[in-house]
C-alpha atoms as a PDB file:
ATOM      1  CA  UNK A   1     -21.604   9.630  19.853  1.00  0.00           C
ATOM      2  CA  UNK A   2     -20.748   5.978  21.093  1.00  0.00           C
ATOM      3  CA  UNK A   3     -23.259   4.844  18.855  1.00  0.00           C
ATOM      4  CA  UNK A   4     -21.648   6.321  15.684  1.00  0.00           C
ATOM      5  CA  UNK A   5     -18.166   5.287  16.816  1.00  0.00           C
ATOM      6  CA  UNK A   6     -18.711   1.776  17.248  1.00  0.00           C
ATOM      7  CA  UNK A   7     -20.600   1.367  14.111  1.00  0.00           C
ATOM      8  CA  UNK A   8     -17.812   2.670  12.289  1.00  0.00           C
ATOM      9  CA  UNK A   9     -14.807   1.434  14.171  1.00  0.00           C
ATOM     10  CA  UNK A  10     -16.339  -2.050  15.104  1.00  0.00           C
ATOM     11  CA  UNK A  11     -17.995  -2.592  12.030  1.00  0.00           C
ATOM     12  CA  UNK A  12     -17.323  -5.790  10.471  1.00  0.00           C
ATOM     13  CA  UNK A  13     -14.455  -4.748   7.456  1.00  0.00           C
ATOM     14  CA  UNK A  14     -14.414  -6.152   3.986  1.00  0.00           C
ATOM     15  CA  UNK A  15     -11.809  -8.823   3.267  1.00  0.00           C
ATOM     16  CA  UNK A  16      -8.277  -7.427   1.673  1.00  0.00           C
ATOM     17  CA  UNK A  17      -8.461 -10.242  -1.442  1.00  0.00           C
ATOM     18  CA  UNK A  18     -12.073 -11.034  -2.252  1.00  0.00           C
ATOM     19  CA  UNK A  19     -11.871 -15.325  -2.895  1.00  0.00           C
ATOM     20  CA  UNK A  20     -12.106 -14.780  -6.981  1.00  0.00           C
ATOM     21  CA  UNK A  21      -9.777 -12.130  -7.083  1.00  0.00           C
ATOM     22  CA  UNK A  22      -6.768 -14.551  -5.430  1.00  0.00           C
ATOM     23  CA  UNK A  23      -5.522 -15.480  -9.057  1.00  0.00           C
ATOM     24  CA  UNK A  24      -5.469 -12.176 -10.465  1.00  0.00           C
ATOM     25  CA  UNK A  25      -3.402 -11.256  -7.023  1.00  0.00           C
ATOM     26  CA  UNK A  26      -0.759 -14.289  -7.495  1.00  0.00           C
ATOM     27  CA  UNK A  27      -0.182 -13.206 -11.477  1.00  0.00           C
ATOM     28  CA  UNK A  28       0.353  -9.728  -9.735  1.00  0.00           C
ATOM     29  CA  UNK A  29       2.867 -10.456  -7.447  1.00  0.00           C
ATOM     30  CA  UNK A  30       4.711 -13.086  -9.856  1.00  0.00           C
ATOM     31  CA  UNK A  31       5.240 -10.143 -11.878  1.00  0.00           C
ATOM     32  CA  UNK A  32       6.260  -7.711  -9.692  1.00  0.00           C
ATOM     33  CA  UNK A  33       8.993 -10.247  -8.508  1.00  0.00           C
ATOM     34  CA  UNK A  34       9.828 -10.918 -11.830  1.00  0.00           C
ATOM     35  CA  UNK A  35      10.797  -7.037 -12.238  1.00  0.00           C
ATOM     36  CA  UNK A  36      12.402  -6.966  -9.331  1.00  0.00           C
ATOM     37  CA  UNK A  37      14.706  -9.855 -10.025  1.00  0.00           C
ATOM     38  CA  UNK A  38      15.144  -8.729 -13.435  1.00  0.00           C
ATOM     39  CA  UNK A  39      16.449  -5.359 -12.186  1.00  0.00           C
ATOM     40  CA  UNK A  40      18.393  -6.498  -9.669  1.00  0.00           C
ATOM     41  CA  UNK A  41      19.942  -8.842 -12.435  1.00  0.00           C
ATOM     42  CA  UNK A  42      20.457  -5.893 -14.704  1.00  0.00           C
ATOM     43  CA  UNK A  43      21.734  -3.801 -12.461  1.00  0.00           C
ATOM     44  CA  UNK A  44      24.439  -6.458 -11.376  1.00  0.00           C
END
């Protein structure tokens, strides 16, 4: 049982952002703060 649990709680995790997705997250974000601030200035 120790064996299983530290394989899968210990296990080395994959990254959150691989490297050559980091562009495609920045044009993501951009836009969702562009939606924002466009509601917000909508809304005002």
């Amino acid at each position: 049982m120790w064996r299983r649990f530290r394989r899968r709680s210990l296990a080395p995790r994959r990254p959150a952002v691989f490297p050559e997705q980091i562009g495609l997250v920045m044009v993501t974000a951009l836009a969702i703060a562009g939606g924002v601030v466009a509601i917000l200035l909508a809304l005002r």
